[in-house]
C-alpha atoms as a PDB file:
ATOM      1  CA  UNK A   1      76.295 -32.460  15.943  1.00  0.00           C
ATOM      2  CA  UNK A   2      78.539 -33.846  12.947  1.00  0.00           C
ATOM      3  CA  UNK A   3      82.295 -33.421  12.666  1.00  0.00           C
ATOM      4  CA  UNK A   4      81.553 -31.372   9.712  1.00  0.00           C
ATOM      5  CA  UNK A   5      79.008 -29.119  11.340  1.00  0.00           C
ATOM      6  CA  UNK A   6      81.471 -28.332  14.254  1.00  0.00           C
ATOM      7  CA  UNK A   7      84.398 -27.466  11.699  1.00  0.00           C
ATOM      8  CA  UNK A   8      81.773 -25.703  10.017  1.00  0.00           C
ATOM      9  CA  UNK A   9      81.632 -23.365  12.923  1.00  0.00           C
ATOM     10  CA  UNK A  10      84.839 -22.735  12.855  1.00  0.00           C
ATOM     11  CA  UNK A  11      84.789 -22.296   9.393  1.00  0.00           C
ATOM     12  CA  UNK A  12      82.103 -19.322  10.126  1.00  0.00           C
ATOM     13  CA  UNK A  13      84.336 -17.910  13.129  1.00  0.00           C
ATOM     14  CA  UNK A  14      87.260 -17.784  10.680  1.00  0.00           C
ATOM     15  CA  UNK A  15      84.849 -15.867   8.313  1.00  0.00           C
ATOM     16  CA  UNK A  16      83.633 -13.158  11.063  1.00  0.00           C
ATOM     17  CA  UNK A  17      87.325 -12.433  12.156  1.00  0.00           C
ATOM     18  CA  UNK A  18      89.622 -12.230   8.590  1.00  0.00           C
ATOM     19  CA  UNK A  19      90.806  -8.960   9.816  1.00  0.00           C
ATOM     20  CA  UNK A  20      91.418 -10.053  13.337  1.00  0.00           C
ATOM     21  CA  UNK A  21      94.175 -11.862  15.057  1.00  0.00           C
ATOM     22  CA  UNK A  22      93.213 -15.634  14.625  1.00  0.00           C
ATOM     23  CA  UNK A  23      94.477 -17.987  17.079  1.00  0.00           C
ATOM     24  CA  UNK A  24      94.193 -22.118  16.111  1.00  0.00           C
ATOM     25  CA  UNK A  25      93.202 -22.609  19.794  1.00  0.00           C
ATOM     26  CA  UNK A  26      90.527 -20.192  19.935  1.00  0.00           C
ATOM     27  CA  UNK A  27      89.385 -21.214  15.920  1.00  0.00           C
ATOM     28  CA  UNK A  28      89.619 -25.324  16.945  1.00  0.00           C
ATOM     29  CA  UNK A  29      87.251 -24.436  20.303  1.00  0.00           C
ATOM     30  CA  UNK A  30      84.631 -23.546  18.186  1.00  0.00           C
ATOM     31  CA  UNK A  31      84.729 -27.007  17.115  1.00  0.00           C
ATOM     32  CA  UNK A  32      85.256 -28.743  20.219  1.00  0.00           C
ATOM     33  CA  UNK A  33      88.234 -30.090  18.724  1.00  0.00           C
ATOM     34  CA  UNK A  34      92.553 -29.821  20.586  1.00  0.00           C
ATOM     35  CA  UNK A  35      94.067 -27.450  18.592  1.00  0.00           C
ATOM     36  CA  UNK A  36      96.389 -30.688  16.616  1.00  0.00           C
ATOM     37  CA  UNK A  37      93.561 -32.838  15.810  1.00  0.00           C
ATOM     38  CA  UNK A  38      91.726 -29.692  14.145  1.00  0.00           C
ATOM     39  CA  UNK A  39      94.516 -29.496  12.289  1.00  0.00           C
ATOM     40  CA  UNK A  40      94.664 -32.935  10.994  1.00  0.00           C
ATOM     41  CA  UNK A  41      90.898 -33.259   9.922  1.00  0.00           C
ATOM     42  CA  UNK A  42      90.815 -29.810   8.154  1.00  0.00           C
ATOM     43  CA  UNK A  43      93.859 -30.909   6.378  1.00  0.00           C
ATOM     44  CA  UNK A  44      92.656 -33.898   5.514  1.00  0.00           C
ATOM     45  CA  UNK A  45      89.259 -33.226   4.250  1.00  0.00           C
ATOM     46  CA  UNK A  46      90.496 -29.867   2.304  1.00  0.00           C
ATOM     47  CA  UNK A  47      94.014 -30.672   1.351  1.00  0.00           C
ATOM     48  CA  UNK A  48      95.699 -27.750   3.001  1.00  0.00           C
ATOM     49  CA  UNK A  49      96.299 -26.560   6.161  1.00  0.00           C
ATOM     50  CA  UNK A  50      94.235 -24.383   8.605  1.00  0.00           C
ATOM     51  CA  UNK A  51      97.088 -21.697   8.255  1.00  0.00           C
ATOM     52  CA  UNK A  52      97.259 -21.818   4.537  1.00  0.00           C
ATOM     53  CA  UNK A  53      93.331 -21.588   4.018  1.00  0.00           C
ATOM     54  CA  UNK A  54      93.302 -17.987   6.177  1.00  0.00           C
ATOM     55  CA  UNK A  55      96.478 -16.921   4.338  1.00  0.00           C
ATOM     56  CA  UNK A  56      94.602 -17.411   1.130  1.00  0.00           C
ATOM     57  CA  UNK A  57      91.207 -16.378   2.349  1.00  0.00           C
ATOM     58  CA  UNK A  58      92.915 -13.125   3.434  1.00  0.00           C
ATOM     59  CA  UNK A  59      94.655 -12.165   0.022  1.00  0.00           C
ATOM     60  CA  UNK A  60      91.343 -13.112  -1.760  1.00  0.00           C
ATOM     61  CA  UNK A  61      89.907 -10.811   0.347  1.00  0.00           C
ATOM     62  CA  UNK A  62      92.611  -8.144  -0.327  1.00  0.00           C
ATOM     63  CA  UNK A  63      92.296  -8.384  -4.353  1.00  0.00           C
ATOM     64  CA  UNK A  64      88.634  -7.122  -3.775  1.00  0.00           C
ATOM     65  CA  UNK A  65      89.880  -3.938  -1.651  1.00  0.00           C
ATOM     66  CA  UNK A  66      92.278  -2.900  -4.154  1.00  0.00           C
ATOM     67  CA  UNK A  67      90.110  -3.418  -6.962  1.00  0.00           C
ATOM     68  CA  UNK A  68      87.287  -2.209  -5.391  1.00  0.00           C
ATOM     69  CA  UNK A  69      88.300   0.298  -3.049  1.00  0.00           C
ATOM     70  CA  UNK A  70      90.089   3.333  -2.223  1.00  0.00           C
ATOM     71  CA  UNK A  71      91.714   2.295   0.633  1.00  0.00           C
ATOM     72  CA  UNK A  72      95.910   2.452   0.900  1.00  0.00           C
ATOM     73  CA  UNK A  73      98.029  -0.580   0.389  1.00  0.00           C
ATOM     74  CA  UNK A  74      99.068  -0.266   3.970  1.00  0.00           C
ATOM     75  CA  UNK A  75      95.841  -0.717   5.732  1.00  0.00           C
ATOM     76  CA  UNK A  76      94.943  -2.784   3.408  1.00  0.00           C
ATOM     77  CA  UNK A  77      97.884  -4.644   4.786  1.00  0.00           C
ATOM     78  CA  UNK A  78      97.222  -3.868   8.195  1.00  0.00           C
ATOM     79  CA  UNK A  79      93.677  -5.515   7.542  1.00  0.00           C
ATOM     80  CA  UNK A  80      95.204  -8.600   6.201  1.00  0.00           C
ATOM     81  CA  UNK A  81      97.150  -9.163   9.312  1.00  0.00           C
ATOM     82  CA  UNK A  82     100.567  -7.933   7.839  1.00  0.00           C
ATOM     83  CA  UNK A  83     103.030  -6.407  10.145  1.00  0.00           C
ATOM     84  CA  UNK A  84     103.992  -4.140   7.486  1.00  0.00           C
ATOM     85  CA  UNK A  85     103.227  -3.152   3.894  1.00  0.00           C
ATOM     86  CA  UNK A  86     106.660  -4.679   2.422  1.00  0.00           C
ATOM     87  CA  UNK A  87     105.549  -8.199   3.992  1.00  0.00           C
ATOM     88  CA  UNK A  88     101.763  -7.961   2.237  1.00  0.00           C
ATOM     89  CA  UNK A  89     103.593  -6.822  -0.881  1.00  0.00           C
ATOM     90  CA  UNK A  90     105.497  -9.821  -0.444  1.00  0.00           C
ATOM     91  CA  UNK A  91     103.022 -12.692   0.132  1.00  0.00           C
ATOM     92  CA  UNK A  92     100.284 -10.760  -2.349  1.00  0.00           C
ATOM     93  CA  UNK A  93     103.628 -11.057  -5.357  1.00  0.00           C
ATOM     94  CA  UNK A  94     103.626 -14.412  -4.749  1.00  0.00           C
ATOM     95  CA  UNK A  95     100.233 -15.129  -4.580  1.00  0.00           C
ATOM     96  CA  UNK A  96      99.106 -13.159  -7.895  1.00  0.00           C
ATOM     97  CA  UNK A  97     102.286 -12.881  -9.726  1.00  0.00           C
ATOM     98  CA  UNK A  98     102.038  -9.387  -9.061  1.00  0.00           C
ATOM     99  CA  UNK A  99     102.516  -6.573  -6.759  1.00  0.00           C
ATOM    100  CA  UNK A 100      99.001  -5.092  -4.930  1.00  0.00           C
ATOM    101  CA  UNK A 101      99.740  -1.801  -7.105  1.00  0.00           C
ATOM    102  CA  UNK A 102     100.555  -3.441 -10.417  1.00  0.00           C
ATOM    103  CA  UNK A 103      97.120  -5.321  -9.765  1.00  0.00           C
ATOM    104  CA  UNK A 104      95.159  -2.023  -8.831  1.00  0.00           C
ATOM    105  CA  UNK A 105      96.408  -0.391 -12.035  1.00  0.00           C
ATOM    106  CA  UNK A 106      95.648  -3.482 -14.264  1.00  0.00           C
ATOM    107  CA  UNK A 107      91.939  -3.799 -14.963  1.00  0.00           C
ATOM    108  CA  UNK A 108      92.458  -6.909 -17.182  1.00  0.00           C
ATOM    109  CA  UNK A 109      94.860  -9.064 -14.311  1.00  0.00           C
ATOM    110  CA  UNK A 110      92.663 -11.723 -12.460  1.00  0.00           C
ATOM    111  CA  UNK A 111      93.789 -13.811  -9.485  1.00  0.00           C
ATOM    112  CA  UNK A 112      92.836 -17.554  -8.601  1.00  0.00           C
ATOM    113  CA  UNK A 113      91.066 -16.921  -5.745  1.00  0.00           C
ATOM    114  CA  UNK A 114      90.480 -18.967  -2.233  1.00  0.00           C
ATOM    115  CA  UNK A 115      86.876 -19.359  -1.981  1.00  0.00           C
ATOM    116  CA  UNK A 116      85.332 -19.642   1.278  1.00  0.00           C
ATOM    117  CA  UNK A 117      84.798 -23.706   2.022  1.00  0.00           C
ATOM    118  CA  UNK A 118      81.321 -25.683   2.796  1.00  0.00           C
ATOM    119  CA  UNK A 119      82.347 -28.661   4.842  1.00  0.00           C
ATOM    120  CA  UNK A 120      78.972 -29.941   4.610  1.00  0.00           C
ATOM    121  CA  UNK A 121      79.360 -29.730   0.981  1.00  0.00           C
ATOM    122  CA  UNK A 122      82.417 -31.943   1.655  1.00  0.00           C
ATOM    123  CA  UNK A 123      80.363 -33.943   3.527  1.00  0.00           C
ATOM    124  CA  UNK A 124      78.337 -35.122   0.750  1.00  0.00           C
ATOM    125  CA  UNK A 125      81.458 -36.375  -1.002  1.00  0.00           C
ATOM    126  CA  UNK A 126      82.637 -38.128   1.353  1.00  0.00           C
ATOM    127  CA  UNK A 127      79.854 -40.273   2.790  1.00  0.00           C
ATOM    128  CA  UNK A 128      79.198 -43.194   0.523  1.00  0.00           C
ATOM    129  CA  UNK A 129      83.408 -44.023   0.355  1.00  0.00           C
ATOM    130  CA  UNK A 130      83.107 -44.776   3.836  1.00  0.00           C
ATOM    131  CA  UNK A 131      81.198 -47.830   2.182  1.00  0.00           C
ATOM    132  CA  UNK A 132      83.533 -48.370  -0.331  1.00  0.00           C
ATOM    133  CA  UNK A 133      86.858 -49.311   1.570  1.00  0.00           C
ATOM    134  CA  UNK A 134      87.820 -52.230   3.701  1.00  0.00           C
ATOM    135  CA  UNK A 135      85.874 -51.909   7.539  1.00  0.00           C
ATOM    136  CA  UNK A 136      88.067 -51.399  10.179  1.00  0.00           C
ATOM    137  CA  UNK A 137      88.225 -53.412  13.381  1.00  0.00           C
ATOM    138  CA  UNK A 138      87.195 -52.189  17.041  1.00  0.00           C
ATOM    139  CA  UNK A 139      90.116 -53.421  19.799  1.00  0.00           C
ATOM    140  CA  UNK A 140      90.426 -52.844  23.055  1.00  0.00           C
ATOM    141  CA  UNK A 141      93.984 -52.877  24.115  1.00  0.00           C
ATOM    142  CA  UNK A 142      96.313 -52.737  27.722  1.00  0.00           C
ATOM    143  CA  UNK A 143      98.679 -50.686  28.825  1.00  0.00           C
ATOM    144  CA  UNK A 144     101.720 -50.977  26.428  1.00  0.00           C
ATOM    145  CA  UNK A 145     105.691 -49.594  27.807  1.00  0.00           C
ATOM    146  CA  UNK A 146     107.147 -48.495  25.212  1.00  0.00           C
ATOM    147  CA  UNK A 147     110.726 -47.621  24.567  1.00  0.00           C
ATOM    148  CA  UNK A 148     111.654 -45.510  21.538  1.00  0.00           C
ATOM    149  CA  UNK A 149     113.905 -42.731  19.581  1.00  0.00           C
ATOM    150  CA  UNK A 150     112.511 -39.214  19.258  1.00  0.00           C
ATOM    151  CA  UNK A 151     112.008 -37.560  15.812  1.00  0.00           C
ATOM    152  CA  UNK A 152     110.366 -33.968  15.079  1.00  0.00           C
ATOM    153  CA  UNK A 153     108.105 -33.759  12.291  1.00  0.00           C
ATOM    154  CA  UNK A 154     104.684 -30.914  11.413  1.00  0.00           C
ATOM    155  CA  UNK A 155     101.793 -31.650  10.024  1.00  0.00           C
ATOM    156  CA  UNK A 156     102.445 -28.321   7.612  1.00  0.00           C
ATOM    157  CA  UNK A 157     103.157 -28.992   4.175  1.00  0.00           C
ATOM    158  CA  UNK A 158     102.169 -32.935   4.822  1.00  0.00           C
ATOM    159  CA  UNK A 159     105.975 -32.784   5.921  1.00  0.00           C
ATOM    160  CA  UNK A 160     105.440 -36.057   8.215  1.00  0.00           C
ATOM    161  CA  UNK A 161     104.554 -38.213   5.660  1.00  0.00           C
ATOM    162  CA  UNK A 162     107.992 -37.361   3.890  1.00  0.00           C
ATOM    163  CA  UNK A 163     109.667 -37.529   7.282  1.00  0.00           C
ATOM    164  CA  UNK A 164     108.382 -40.541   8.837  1.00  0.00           C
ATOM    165  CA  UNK A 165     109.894 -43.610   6.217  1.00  0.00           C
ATOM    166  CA  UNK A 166     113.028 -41.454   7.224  1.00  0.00           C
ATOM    167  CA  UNK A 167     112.857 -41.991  10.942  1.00  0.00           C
ATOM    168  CA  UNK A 168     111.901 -45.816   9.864  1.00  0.00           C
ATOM    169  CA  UNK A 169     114.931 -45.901   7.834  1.00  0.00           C
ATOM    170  CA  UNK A 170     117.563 -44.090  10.441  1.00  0.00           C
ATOM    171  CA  UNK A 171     115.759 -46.204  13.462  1.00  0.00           C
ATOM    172  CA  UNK A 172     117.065 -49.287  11.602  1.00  0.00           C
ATOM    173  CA  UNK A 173     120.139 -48.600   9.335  1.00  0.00           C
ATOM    174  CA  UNK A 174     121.661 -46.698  12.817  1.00  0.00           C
ATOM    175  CA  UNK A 175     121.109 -49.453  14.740  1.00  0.00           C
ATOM    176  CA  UNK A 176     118.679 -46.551  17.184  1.00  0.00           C
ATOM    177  CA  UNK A 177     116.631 -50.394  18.022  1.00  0.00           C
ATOM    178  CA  UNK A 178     120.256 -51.877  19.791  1.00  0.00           C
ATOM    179  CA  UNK A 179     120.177 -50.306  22.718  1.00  0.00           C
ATOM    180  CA  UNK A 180     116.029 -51.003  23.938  1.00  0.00           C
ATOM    181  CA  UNK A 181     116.246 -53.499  26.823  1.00  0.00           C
ATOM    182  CA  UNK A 182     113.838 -56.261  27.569  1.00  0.00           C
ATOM    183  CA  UNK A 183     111.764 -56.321  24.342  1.00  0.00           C
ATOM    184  CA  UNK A 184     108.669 -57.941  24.447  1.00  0.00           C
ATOM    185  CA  UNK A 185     107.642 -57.657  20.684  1.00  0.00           C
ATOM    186  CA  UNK A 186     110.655 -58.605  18.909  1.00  0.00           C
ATOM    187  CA  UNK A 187     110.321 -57.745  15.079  1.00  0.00           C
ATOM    188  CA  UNK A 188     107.712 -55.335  15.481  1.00  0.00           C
ATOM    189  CA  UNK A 189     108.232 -51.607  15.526  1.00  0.00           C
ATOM    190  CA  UNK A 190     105.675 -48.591  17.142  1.00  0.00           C
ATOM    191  CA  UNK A 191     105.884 -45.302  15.577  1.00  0.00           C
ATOM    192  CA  UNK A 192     103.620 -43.111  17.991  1.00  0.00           C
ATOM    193  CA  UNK A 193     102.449 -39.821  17.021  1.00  0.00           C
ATOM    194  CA  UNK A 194     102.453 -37.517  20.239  1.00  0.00           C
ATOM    195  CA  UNK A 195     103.757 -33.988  22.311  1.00  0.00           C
ATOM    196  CA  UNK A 196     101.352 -31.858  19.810  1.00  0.00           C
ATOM    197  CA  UNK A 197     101.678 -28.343  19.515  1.00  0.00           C
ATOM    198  CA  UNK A 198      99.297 -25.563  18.270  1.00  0.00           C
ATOM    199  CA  UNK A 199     101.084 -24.557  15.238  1.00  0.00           C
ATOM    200  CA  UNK A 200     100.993 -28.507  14.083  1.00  0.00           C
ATOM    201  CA  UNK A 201     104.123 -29.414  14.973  1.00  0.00           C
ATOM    202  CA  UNK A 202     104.604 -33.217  16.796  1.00  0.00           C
ATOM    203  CA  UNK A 203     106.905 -35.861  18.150  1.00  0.00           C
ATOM    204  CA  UNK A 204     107.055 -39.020  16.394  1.00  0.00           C
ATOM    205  CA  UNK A 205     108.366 -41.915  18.209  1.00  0.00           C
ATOM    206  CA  UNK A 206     110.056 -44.930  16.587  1.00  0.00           C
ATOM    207  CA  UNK A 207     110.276 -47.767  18.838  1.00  0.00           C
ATOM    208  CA  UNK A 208     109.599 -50.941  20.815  1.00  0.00           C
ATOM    209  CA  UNK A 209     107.397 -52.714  23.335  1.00  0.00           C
ATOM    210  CA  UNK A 210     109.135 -53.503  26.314  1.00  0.00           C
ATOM    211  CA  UNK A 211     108.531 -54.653  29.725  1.00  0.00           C
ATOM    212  CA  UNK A 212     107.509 -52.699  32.397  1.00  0.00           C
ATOM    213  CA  UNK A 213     110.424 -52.501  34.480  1.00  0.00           C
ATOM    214  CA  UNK A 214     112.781 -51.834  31.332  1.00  0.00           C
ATOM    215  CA  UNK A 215     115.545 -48.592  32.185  1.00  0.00           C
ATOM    216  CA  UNK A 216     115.585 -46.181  29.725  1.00  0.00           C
ATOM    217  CA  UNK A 217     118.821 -45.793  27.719  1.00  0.00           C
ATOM    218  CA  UNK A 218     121.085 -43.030  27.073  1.00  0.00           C
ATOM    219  CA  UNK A 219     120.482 -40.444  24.347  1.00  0.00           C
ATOM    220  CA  UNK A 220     117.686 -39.445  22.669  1.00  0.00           C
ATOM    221  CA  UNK A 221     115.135 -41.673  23.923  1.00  0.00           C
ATOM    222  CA  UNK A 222     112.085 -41.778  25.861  1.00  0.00           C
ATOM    223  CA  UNK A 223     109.069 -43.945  27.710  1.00  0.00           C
ATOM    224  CA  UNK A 224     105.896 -43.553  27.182  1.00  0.00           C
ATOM    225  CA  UNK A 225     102.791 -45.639  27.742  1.00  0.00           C
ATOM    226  CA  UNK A 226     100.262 -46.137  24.790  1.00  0.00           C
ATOM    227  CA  UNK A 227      97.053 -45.985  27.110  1.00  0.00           C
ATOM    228  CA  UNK A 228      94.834 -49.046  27.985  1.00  0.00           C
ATOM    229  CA  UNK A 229      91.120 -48.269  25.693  1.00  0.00           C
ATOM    230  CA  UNK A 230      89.293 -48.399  22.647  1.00  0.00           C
ATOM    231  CA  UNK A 231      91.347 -48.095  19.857  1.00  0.00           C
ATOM    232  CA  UNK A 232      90.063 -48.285  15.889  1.00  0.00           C
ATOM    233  CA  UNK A 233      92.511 -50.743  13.277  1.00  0.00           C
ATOM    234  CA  UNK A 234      93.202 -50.409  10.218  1.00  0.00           C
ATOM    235  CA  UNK A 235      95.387 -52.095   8.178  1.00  0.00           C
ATOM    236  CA  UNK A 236      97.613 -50.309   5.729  1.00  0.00           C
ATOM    237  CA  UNK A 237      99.119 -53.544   4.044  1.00  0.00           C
ATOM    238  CA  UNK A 238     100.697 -52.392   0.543  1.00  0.00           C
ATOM    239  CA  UNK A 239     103.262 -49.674  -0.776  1.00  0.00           C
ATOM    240  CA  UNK A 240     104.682 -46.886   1.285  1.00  0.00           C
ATOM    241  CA  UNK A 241     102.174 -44.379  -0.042  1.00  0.00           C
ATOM    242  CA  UNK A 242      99.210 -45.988   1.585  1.00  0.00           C
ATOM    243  CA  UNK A 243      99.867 -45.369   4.874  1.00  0.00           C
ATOM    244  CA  UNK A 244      99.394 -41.819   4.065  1.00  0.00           C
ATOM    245  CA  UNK A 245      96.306 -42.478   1.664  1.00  0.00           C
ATOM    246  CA  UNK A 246      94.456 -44.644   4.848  1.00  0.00           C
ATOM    247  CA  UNK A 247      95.293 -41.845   7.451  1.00  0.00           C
ATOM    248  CA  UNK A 248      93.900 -39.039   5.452  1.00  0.00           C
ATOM    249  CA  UNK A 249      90.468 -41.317   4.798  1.00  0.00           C
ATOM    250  CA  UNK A 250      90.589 -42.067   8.804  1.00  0.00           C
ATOM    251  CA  UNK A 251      90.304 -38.616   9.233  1.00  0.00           C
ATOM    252  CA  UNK A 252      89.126 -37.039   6.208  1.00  0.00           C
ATOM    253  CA  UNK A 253      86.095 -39.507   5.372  1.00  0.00           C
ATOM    254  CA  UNK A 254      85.870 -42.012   8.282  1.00  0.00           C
ATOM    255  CA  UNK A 255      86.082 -40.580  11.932  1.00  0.00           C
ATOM    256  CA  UNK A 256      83.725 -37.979  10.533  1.00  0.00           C
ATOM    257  CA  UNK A 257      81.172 -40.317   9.385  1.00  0.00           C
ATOM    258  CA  UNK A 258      81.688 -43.136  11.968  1.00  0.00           C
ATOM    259  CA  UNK A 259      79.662 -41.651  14.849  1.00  0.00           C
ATOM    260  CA  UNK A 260      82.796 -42.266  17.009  1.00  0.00           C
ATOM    261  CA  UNK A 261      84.682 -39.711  18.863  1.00  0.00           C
ATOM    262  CA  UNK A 262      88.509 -39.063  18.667  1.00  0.00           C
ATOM    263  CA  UNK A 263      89.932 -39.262  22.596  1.00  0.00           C
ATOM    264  CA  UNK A 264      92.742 -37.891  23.753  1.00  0.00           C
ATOM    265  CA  UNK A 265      95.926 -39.999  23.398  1.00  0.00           C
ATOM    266  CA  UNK A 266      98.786 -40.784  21.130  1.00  0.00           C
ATOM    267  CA  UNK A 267      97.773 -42.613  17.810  1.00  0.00           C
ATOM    268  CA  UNK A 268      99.976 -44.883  16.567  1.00  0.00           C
ATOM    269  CA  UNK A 269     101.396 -48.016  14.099  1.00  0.00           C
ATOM    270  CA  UNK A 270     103.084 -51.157  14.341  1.00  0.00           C
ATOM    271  CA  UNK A 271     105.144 -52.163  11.736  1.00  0.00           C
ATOM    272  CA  UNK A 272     105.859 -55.619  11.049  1.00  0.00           C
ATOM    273  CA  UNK A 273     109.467 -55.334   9.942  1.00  0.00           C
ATOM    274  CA  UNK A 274     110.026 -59.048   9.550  1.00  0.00           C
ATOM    275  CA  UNK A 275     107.907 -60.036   7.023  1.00  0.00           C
ATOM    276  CA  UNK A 276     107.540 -56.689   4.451  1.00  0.00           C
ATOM    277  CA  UNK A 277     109.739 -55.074   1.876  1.00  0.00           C
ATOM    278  CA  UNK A 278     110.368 -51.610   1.917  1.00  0.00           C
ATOM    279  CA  UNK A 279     109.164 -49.220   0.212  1.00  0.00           C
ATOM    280  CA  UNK A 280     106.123 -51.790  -2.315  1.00  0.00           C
ATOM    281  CA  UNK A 281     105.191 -54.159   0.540  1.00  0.00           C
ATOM    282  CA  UNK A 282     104.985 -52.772   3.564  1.00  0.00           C
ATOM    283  CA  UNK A 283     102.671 -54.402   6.454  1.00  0.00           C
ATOM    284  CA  UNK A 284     101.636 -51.708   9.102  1.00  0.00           C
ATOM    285  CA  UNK A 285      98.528 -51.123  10.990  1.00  0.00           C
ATOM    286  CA  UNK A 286      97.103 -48.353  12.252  1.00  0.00           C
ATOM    287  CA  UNK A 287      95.445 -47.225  15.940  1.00  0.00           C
ATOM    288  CA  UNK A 288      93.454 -44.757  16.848  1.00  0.00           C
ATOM    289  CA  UNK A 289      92.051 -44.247  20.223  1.00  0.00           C
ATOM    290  CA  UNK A 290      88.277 -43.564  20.279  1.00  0.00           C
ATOM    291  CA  UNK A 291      85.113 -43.303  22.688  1.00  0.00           C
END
């Protein structure tokens, strides 16, 4: 079964339980997919998040009650997942520019409404582009030590891709690289996605390879190994914005379409900080672990 049939299904599960508690662990296991990496392919194949497409489906859905129904604000709210009438009332304002009772009253007000998503509809858009950018290259790689700063970034809002040239930029102008010992990679930089939580939040590592036997400093670093396997490349050699542009097509247009699967593991990049020019010619490549 496709990547897009199994979000499909949890398209269909969302659907069947609008006016029940939804859980992103229970709506990604429909899909076979961890919770985080749900999250990153429905965002980037729709554009917005998992959290933001219920939100939306739900007030949709609540615009037809109060037009077409008799039924109270408050269950109406209650319905919609709202812990109280004064919250709905809240999130409906700002999602119609008006309040549920203004809109009941007002035949003439319309509101831009969520319609319910196709992903293989998607699919269809998204096929032939898989033909139409550079093909990536399979690697198989060691272990790799790694020694490196913790930042905390979310996938909500695509607030990591304004955060990480940030963490870049601290990691450096802070010095946050002086105190790795026993570098084996001198000039290159990781930044390792990883510790992913349900609501899409993440760790993102900025650091270095280092031998195995290197002692972790003090402060707010950590070790990790980046797992010996498969791993997909792609290089993202260019302006600052393309780094985000080639990981929404990884998973937006080509893990989907690639026949691969997605294992479990940290994805990551290595930055070649020697020979680019921040922020217009930037040379980083991206890994992702797959079976």
């Amino acid at each position: 079964m496709s990547y897009y049939h199994r979000i499909q299904l949890s398209l269909d599960y969302i659907e069947d339980h609008l006016q029940d508690e939804l859980r992103i662990a229970e709506i990604a296991g429909k899909a076979c997919f961890s919770p985080f990496h749900f999250q990153r392919m429905f965002l980037a194949v729709s554009g917005f998040t998992v959290h933001e497409y219920i939100r939306k489906r739900r007030l949709t859905e609540a615009a037809k009650l109060l037009r077409h129904t008799s039924e109270s604000v408050l269950q109406i709210s209650l319905a919609c997942q709202y812990q109280s009438q004064e919250a709905f009332t809240r999130a409906f304002q700002s999602y119609a520019g008006v309040t549920p009772g203004k809109y009941r009253k007002s035949l003439d007000l319309t509101t831009e409404s969520q319609h319910k998503i196709n992903f293989l509809e998607l699919q269809k858009n998204t096929e032939g582009d898989v033909e139409r950018m550079d093909k990536p290259t399979m690697i198989q790689l060691d272990d790799t030590p790694i020694i490196g700063y913790r930042y905390k970034t979310s996938l909500n809002g695509d607030g990591h891709y304004a955060d990480i040239p940030g963490f870049y930029d601290d990691f450096g102008r802070n010095g946050r690289f002086m105190p790795i010992p026993d570098k084996i990679s001198t000039g290159m930089s990781y930044g390792i996605s990883c510790d992913y939580q349900d609501n899409g939040d993440f760790s993102f590592i900025v650091g270095e390879a280092v031998t195995e036997s290197a002692e972790l400093p003090d402060g707010n670093y950590t070790h990790l190994v980046l797992p010996a396997g498969k791993y997909v490349m792609f290089k993202a050699y260019g302006p600052a914005s393309l780094t985000a542009t080639t990981r929404n097509y990884i998973y937006g247009t080509w893990l989907p379409n690639s026949g691969y699967e997605r294992r479990e593991g940290p994805d990551f990049e290595i930055t070649d900080v020697v020979n680019y020019s921040c922020p217009y010619h930037l040379r980083i490549t991206i890994y992702i672990p797959v079976d």
